[in-house]
N, C-alpha and C. Protein backbone atom coordinates (compact mmCIF):
# COMPACT_ATOMS: atom_id res chain seq x y z
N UNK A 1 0.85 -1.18 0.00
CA UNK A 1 0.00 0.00 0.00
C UNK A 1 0.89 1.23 0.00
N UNK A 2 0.39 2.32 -0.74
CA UNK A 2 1.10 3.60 -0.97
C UNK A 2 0.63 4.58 -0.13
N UNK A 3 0.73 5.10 0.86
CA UNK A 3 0.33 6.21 1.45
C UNK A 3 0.36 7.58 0.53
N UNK A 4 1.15 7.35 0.13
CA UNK A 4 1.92 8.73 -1.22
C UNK A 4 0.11 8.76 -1.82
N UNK A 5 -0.29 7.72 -2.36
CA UNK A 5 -1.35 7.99 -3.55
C UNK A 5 -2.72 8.13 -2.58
N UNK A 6 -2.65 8.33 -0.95
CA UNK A 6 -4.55 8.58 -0.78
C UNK A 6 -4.48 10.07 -0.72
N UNK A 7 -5.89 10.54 -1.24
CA UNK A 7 -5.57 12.35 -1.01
C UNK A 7 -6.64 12.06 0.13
N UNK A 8 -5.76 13.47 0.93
CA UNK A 8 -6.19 13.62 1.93
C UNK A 8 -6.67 15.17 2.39
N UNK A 9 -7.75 15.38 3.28
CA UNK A 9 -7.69 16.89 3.02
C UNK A 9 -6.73 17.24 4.27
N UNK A 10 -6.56 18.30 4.65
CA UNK A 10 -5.60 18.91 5.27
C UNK A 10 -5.95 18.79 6.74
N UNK A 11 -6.99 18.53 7.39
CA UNK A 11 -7.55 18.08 8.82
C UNK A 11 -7.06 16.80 9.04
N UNK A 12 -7.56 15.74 7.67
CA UNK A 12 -7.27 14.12 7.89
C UNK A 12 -5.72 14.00 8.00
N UNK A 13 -5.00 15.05 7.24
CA UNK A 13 -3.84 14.30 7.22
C UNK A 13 -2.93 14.35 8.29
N UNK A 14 -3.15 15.42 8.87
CA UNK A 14 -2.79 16.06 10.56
C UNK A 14 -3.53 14.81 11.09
N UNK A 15 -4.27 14.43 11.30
CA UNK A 15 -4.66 13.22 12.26
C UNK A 15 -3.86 12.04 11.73
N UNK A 16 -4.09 11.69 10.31
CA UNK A 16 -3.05 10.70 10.06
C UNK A 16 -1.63 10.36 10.49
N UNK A 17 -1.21 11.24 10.14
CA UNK A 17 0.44 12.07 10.67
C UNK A 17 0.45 11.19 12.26
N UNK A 18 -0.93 12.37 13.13
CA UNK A 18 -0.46 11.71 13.94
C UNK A 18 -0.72 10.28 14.85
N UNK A 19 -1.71 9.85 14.29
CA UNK A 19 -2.09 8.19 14.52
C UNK A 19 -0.87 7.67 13.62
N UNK A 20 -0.51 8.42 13.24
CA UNK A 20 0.60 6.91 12.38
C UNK A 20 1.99 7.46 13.45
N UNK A 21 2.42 8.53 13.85
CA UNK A 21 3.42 8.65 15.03
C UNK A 21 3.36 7.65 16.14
N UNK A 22 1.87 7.27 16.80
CA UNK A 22 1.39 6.99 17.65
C UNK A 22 1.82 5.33 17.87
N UNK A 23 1.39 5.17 16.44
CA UNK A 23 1.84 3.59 16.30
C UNK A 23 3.57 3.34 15.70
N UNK A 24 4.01 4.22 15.36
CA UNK A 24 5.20 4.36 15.59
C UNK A 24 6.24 3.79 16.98
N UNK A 25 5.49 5.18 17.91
CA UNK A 25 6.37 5.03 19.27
C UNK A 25 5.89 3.59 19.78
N UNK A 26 4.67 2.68 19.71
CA UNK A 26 4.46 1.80 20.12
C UNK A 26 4.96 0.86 19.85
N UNK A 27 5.48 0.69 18.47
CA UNK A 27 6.30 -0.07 18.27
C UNK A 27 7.82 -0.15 18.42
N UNK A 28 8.46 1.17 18.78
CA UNK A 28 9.53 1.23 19.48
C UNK A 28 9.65 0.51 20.71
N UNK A 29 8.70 1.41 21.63
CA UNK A 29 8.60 1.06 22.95
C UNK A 29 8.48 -1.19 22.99
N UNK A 30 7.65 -1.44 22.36
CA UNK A 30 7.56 -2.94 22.22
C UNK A 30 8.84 -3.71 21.54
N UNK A 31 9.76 -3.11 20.85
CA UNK A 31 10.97 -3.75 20.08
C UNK A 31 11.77 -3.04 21.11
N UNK A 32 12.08 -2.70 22.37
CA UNK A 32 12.75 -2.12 23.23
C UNK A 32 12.42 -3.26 24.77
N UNK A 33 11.52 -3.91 24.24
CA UNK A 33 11.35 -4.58 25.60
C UNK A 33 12.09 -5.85 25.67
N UNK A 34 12.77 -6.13 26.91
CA UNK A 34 13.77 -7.33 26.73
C UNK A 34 13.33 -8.47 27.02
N UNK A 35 13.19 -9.29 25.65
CA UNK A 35 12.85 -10.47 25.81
C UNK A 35 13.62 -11.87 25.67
N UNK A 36 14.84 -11.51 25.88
CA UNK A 36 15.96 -12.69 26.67
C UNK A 36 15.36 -13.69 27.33
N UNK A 37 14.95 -14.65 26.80
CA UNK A 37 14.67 -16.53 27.91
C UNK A 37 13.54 -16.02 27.90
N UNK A 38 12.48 -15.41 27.30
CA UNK A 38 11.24 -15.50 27.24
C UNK A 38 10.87 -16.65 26.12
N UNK A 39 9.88 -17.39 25.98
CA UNK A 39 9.29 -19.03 25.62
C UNK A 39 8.28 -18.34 24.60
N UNK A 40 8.69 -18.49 23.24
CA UNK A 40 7.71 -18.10 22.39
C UNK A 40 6.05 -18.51 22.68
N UNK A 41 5.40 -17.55 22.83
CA UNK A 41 3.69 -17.97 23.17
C UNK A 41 2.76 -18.08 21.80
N UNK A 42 2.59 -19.45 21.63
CA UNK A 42 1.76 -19.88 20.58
C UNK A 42 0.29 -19.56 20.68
N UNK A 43 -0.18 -19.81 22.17
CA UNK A 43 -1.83 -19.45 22.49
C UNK A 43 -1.61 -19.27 24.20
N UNK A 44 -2.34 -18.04 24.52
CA UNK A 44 -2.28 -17.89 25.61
C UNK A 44 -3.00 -18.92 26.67
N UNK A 45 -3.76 -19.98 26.75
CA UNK A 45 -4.40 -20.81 27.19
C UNK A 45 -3.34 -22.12 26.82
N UNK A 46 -3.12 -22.54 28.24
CA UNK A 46 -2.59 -24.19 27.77
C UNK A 46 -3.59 -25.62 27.52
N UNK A 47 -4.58 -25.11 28.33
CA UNK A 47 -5.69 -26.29 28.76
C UNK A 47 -6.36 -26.82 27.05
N UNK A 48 -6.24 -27.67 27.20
CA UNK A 48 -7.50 -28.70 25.91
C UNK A 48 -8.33 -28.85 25.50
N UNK A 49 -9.19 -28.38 25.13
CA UNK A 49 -10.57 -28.46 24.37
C UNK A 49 -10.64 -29.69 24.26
N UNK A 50 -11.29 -30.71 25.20
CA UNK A 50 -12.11 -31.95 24.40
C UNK A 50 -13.05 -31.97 23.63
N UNK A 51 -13.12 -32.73 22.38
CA UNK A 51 -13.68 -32.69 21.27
C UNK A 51 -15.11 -34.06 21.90
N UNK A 52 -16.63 -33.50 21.52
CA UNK A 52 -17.39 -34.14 21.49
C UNK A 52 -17.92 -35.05 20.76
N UNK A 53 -18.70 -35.62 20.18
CA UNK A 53 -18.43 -36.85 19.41
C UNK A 53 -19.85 -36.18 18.55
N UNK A 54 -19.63 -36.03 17.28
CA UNK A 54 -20.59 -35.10 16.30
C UNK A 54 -21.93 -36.49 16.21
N UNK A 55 -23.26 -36.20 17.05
CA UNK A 55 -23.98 -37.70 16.82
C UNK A 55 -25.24 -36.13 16.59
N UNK A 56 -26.35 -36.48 15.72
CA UNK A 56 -27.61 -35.86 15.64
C UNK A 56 -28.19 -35.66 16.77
N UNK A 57 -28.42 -34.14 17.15
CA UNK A 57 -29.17 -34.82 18.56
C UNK A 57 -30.66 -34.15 18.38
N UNK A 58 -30.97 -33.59 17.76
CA UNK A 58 -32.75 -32.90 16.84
C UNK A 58 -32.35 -33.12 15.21
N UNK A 59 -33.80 -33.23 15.46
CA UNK A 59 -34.02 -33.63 13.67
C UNK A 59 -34.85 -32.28 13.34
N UNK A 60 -34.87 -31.97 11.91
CA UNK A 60 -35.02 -30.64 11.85
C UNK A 60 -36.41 -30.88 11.09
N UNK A 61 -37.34 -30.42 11.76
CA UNK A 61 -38.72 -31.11 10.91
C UNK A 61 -39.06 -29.81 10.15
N UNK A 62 -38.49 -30.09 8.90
CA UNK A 62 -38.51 -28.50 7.75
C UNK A 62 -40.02 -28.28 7.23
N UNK A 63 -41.14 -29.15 7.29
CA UNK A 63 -42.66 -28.70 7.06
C UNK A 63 -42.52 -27.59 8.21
N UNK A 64 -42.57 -27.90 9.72
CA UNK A 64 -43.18 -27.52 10.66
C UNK A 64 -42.46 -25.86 10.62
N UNK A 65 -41.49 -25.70 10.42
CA UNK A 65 -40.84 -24.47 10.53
C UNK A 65 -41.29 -23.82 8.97
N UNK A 66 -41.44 -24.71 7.96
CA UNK A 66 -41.70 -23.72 6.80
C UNK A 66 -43.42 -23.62 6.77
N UNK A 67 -43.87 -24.20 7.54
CA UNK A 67 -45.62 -24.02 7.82
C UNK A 67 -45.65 -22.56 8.10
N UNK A 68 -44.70 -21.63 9.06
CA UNK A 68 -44.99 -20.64 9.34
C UNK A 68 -44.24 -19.03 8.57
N UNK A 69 -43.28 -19.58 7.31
CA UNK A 69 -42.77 -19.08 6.46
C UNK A 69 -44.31 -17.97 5.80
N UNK A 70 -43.52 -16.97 4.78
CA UNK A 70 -44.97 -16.36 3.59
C UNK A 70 -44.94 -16.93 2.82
N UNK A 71 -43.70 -17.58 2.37
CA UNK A 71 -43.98 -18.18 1.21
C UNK A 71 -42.93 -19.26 0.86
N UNK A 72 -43.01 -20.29 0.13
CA UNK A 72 -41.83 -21.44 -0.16
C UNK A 72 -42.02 -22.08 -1.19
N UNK A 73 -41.24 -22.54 -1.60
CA UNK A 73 -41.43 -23.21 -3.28
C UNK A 73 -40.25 -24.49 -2.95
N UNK A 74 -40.66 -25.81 -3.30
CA UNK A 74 -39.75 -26.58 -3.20
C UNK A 74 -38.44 -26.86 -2.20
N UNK A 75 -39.22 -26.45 -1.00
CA UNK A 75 -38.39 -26.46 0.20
C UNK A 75 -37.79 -25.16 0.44
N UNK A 76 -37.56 -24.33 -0.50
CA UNK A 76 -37.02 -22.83 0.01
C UNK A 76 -37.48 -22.22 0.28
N UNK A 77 -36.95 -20.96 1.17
CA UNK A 77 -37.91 -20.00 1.64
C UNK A 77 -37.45 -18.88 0.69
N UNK A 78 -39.04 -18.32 -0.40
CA UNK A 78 -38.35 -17.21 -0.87
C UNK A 78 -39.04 -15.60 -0.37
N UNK A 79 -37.72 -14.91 -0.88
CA UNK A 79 -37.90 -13.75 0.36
C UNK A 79 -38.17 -12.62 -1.33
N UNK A 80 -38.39 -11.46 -0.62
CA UNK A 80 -38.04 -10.02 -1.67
C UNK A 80 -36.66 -10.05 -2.32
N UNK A 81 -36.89 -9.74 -3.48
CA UNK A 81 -35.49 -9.48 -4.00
C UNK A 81 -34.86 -8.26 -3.59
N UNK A 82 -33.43 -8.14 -3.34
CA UNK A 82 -33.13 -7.17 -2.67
C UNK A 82 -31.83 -6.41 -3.62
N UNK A 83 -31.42 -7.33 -4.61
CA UNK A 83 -30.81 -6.50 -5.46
C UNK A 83 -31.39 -6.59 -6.77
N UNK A 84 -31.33 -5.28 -7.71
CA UNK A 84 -31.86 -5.40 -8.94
C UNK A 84 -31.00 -5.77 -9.96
C-alpha cells in the first residue's frame, strides 16, 4: 500500500500524521522490551478443548418451521429481491 497515492484533506492528514506517530512510538517502545529466555507464546491458554463426538441430537422437521414461512417453493424459503 502507498500512502503517497490517498488524497487527503488537510484536517485528515494532521490526524493521520499523527495516529501513524502513535503507532510508531508503540512499536519502538515494544521492540525495546527485553525479551531474553522469554518461551515463544503460541496461544495464551494451555488447557484442551475436548472434542465431542458429532452424533444428531434434533431432527429438523422442515414442514413444521416452513408451515410458518410467507412463502416457499420446493423447500425454500423465498424472500423479496433485494438487489436489482
Amino acid at each position: 500500500m502507498r500512502l503517497a497515492a490517498l488524497r487527503l484533506e488537510s484536517g485528515e492528514r494532521h490526524l493521520l500524521q499523527a495516529n501513524l506517530q502513535k503507532i510508531v512510538r508503540l512499536i519502538d517502545t515494544m521492540q525495546s522490551a527485553d525479551t531474553d529466555g522469554v518461551e515463544p507464546l503460541d496461544h495464551p491458554l494451555d488447557g484442551v478443548q475436548p472434542l465431542r463426538p458429532d452424533n444428531v441430537t434434533e431432527v429438523v422437521d422442515r414442514d413444521r418451521f416452513q408451515s410458518a414461512a410467507p412463502e416457499v417453493r420446493d423447500g425454500l424459503y423465498l424472500v423479496p429481491r433485494v438487489v436489482e
